[in-house]
PDB file of N, CA and C in Angstrom:
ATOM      1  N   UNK A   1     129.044 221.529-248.064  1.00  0.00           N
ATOM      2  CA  UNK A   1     128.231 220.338-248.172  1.00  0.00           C
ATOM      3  C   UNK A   1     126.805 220.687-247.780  1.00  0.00           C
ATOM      4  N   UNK A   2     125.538 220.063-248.297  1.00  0.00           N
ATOM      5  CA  UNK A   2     124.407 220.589-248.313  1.00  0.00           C
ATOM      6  C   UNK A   2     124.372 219.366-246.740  1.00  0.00           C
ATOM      7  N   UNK A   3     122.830 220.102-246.469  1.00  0.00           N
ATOM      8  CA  UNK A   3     122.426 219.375-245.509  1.00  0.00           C
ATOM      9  C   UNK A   3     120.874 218.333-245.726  1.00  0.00           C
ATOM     10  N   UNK A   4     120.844 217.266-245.030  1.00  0.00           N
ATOM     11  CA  UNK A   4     119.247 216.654-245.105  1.00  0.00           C
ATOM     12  C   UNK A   4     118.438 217.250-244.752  1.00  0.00           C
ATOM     13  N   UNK A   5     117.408 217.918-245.957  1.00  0.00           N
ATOM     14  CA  UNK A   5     116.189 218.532-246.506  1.00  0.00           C
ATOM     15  C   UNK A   5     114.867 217.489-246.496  1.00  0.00           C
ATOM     16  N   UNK A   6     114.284 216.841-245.550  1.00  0.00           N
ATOM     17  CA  UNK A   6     113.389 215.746-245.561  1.00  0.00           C
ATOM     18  C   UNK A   6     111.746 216.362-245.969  1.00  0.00           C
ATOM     19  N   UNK A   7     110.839 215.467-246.242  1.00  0.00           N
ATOM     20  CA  UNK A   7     109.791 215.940-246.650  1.00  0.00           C
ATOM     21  C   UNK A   7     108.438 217.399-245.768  1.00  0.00           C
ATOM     22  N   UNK A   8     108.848 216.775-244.104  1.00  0.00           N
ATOM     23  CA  UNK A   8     108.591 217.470-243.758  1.00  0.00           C
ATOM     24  C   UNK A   8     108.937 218.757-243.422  1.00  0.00           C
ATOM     25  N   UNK A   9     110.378 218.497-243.798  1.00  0.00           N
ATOM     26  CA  UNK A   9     110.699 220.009-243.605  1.00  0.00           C
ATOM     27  C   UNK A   9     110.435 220.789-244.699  1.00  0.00           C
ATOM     28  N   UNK A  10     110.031 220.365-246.074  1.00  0.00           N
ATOM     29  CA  UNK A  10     109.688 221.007-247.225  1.00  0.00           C
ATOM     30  C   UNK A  10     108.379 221.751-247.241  1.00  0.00           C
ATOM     31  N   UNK A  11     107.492 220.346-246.511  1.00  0.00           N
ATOM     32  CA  UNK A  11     106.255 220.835-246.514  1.00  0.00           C
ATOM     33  C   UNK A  11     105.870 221.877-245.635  1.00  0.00           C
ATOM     34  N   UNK A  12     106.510 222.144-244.585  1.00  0.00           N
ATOM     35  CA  UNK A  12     106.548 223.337-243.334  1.00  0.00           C
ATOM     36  C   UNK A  12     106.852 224.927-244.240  1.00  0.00           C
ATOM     37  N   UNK A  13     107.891 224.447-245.080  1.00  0.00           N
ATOM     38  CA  UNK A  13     108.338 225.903-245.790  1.00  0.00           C
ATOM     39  C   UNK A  13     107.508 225.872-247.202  1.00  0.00           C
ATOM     40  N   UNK A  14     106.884 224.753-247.617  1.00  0.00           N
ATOM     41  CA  UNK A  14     106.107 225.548-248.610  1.00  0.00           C
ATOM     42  C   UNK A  14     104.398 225.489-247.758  1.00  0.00           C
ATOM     43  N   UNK A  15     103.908 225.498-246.858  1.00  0.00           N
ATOM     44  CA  UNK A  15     102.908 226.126-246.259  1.00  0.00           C
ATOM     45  C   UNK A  15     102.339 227.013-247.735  1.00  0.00           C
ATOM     46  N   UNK A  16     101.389 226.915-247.631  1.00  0.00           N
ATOM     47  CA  UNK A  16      99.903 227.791-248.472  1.00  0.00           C
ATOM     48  C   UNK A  16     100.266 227.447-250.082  1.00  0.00           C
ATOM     49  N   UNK A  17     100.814 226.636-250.121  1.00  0.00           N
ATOM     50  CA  UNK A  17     100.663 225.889-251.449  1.00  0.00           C
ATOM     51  C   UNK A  17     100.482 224.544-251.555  1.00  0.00           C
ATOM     52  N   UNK A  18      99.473 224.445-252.589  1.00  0.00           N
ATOM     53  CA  UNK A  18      98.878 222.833-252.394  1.00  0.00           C
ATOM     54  C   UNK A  18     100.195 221.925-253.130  1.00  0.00           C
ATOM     55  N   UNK A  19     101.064 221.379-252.878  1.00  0.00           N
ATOM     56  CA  UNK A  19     102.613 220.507-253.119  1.00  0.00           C
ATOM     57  C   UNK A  19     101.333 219.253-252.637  1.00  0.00           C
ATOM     58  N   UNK A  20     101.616 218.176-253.705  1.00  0.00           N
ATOM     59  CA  UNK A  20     100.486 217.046-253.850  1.00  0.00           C
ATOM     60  C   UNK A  20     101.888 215.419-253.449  1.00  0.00           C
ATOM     61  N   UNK A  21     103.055 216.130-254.349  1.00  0.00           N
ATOM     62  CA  UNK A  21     103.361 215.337-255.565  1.00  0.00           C
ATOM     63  C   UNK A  21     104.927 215.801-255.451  1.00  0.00           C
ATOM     64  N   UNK A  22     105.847 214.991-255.433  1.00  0.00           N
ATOM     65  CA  UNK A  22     107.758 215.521-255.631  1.00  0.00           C
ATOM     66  C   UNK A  22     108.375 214.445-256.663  1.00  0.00           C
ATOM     67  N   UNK A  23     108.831 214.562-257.380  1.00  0.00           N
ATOM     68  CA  UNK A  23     109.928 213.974-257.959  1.00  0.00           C
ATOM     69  C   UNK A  23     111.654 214.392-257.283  1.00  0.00           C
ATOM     70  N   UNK A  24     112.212 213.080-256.954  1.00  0.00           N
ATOM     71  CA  UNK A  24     113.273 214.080-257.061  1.00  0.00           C
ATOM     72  C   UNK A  24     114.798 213.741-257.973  1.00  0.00           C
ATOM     73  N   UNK A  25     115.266 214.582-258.017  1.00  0.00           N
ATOM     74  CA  UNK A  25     115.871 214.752-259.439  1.00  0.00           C
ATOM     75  C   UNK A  25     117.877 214.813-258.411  1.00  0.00           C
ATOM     76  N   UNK A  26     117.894 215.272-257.973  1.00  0.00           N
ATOM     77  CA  UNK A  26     119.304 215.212-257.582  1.00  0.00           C
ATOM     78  C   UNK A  26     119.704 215.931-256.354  1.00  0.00           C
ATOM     79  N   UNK A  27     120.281 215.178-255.494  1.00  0.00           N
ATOM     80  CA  UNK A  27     120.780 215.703-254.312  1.00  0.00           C
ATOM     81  C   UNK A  27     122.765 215.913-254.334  1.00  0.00           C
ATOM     82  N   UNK A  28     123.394 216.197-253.268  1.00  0.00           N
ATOM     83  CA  UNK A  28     124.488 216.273-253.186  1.00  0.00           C
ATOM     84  C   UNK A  28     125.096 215.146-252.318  1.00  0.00           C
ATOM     85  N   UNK A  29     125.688 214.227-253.425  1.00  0.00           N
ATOM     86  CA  UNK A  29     125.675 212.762-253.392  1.00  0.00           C
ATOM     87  C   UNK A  29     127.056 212.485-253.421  1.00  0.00           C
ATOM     88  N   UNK A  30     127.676 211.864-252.622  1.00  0.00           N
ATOM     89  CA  UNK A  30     129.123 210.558-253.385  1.00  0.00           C
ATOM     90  C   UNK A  30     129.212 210.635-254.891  1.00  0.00           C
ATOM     91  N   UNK A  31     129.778 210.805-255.584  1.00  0.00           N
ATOM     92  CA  UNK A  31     129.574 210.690-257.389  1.00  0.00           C
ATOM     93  C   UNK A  31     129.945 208.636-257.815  1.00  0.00           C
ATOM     94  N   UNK A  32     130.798 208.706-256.626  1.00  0.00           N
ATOM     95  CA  UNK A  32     131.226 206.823-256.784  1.00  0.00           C
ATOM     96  C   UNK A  32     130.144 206.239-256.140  1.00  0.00           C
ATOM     97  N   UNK A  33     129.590 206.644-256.030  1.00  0.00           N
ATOM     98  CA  UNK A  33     128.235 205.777-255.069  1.00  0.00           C
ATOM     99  C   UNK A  33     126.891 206.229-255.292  1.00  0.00           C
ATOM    100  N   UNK A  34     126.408 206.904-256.828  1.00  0.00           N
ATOM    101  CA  UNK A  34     125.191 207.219-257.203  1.00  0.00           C
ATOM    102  C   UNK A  34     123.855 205.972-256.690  1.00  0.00           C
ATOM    103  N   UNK A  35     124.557 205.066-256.950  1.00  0.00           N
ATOM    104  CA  UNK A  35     123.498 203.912-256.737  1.00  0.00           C
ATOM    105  C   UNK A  35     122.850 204.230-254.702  1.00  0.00           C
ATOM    106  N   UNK A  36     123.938 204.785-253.810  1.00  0.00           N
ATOM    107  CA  UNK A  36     123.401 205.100-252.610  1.00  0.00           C
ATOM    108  C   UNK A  36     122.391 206.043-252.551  1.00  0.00           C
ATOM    109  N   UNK A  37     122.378 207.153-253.581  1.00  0.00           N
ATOM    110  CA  UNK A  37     121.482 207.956-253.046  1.00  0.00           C
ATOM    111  C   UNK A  37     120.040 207.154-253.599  1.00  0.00           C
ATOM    112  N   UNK A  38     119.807 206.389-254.535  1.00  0.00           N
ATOM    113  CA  UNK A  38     118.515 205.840-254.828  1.00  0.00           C
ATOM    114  C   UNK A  38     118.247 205.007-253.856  1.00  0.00           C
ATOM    115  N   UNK A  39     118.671 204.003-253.183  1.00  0.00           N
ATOM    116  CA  UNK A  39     118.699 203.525-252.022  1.00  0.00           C
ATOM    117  C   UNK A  39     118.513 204.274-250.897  1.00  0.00           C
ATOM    118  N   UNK A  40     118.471 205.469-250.985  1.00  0.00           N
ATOM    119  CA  UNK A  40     118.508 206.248-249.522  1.00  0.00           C
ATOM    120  C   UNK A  40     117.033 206.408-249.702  1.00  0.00           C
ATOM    121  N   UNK A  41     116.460 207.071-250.890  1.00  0.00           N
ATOM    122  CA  UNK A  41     115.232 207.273-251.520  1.00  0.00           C
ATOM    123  C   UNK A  41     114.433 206.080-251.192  1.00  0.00           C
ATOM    124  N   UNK A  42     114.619 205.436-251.688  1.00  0.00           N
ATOM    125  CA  UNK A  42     113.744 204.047-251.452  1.00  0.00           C
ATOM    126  C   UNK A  42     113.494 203.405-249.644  1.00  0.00           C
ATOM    127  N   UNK A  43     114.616 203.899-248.897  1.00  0.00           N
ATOM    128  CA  UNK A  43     114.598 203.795-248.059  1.00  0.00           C
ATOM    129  C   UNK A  43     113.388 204.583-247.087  1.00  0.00           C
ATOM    130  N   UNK A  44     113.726 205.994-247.005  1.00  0.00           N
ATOM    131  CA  UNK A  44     113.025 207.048-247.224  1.00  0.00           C
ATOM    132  C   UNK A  44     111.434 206.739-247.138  1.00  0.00           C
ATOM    133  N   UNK A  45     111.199 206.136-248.718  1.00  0.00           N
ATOM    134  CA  UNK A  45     109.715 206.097-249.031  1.00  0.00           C
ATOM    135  C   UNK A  45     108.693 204.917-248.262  1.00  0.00           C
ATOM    136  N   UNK A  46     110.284 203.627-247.920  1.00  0.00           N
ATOM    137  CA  UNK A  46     109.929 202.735-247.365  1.00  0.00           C
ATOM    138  C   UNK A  46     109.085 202.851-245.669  1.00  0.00           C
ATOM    139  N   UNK A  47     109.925 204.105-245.391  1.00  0.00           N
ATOM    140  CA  UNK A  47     109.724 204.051-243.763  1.00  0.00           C
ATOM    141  C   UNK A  47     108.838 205.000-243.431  1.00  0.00           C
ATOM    142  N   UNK A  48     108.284 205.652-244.652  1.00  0.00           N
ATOM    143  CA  UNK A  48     107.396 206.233-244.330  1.00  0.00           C
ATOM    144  C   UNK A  48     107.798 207.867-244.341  1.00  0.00           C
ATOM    145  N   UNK A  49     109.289 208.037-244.024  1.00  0.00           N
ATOM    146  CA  UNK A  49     109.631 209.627-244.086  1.00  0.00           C
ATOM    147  C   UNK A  49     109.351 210.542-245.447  1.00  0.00           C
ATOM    148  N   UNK A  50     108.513 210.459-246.656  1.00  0.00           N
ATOM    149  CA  UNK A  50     108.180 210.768-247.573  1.00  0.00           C
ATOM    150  C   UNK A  50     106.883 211.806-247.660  1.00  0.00           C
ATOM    151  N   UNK A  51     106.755 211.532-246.459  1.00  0.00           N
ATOM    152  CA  UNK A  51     105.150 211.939-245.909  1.00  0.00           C
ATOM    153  C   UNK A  51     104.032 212.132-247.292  1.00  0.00           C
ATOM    154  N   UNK A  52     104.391 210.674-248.216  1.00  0.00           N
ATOM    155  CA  UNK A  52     103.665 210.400-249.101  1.00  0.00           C
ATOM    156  C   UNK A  52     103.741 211.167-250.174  1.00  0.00           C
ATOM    157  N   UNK A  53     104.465 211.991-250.525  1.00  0.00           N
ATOM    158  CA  UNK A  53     105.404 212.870-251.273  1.00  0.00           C
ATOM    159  C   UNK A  53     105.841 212.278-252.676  1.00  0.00           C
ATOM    160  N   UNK A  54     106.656 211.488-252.078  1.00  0.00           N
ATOM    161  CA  UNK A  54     107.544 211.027-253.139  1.00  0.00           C
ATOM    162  C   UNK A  54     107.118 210.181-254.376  1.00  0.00           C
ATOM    163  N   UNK A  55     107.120 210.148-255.248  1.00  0.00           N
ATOM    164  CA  UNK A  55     106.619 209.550-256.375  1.00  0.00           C
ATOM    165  C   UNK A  55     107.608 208.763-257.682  1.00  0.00           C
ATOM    166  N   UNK A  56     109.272 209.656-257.353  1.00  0.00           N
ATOM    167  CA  UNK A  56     109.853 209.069-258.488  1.00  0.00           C
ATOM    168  C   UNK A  56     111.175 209.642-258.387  1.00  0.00           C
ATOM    169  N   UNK A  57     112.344 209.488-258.814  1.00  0.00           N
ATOM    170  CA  UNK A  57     113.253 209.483-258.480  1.00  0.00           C
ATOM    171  C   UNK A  57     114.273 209.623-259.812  1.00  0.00           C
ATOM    172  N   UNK A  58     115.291 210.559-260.388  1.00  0.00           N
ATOM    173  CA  UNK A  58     116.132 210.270-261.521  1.00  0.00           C
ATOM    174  C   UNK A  58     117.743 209.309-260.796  1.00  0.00           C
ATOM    175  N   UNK A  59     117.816 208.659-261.365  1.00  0.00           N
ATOM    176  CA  UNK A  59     119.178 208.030-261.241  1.00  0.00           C
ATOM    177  C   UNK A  59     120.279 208.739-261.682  1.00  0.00           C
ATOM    178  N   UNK A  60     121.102 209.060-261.570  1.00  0.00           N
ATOM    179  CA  UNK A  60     122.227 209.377-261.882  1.00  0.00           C
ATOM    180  C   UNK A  60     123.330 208.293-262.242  1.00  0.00           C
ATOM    181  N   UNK A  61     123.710 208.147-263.383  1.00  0.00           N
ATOM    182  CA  UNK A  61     124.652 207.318-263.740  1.00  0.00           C
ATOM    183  C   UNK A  61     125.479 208.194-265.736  1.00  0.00           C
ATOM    184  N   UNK A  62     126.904 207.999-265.616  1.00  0.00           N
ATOM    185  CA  UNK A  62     127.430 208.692-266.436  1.00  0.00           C
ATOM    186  C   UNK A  62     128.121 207.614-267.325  1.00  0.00           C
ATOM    187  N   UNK A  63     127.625 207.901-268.415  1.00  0.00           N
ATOM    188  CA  UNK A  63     127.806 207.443-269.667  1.00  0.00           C
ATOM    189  C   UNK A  63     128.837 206.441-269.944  1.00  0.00           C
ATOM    190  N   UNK A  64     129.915 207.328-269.419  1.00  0.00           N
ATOM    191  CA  UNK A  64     131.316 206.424-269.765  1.00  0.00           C
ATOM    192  C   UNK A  64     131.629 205.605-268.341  1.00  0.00           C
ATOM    193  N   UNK A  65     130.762 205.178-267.593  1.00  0.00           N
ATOM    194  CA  UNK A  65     130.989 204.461-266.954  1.00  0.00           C
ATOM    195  C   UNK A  65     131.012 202.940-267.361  1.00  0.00           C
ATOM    196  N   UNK A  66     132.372 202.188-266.631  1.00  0.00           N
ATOM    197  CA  UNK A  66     132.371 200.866-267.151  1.00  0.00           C
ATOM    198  C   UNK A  66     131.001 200.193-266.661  1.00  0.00           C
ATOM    199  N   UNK A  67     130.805 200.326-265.669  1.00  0.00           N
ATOM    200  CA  UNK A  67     129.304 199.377-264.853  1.00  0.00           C
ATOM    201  C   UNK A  67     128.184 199.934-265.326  1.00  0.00           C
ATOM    202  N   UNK A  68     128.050 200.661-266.355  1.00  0.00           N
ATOM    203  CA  UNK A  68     126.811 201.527-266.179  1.00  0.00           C
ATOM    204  C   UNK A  68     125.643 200.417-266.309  1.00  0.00           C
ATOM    205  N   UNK A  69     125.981 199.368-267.074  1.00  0.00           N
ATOM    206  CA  UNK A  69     124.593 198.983-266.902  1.00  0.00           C
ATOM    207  C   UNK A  69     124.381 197.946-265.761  1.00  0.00           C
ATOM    208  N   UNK A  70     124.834 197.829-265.209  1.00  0.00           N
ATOM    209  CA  UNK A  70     124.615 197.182-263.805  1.00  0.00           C
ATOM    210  C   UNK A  70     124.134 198.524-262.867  1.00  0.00           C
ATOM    211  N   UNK A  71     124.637 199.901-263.182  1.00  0.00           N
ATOM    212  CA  UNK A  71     124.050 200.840-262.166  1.00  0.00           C
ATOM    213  C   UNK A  71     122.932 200.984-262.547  1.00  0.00           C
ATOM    214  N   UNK A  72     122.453 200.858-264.470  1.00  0.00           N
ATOM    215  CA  UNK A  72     121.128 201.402-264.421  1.00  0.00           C
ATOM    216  C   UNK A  72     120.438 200.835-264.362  1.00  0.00           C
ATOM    217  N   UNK A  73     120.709 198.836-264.045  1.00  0.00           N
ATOM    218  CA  UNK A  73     119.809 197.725-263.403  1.00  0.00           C
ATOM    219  C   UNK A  73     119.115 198.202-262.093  1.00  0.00           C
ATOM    220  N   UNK A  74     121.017 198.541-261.119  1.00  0.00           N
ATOM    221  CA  UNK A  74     120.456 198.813-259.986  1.00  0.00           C
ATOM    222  C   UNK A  74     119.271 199.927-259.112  1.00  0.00           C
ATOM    223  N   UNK A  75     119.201 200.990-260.139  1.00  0.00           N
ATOM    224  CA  UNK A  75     118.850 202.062-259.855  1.00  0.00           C
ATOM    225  C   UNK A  75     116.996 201.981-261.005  1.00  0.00           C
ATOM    226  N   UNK A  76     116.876 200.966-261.574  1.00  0.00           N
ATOM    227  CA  UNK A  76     115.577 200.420-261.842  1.00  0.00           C
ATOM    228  C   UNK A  76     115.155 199.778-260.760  1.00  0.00           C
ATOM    229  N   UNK A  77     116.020 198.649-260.349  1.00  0.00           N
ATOM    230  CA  UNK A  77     115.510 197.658-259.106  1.00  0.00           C
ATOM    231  C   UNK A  77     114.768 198.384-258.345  1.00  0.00           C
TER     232      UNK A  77
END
């Protein structure tokens, strides 16, 4: 299982490169609970732990899911 990688710890290890700007695209998540990790994100950006970083986020949601479009409401919201 991976561990929490937060902004500042990114920015410490990329030192001497100008990093403005992150998208992020996918962590190691619940697969039944995609909608948590965008919520964690949002959370995240809310409280400030982003250290202004963060800019955008991919959702994860799979095709043949029955809810999908309620996940890809939720994960717009």
């Amino acid at each position: 299982m991976g561990k929490t990688y937060l902004a500042r710890q990114y920015l410490e290890d990329a030192k001497g490169y100008n990093i403005r700007k992150v998208v992020h695209v996918e962590a190691v998540w619940d697969p039944a609970d995609s909608l948590g990790e965008t919520k964690w994100l949002h959370d995240i950006r809310a409280n400030g732990e982003d250290a202004g970083l963060l800019v955008g986020g991919r959702g994860v949601c799979q095709p043949a899911r029955a809810d999908r479009e309620q996940l890809l409401e939720g994960h717009a919201g």
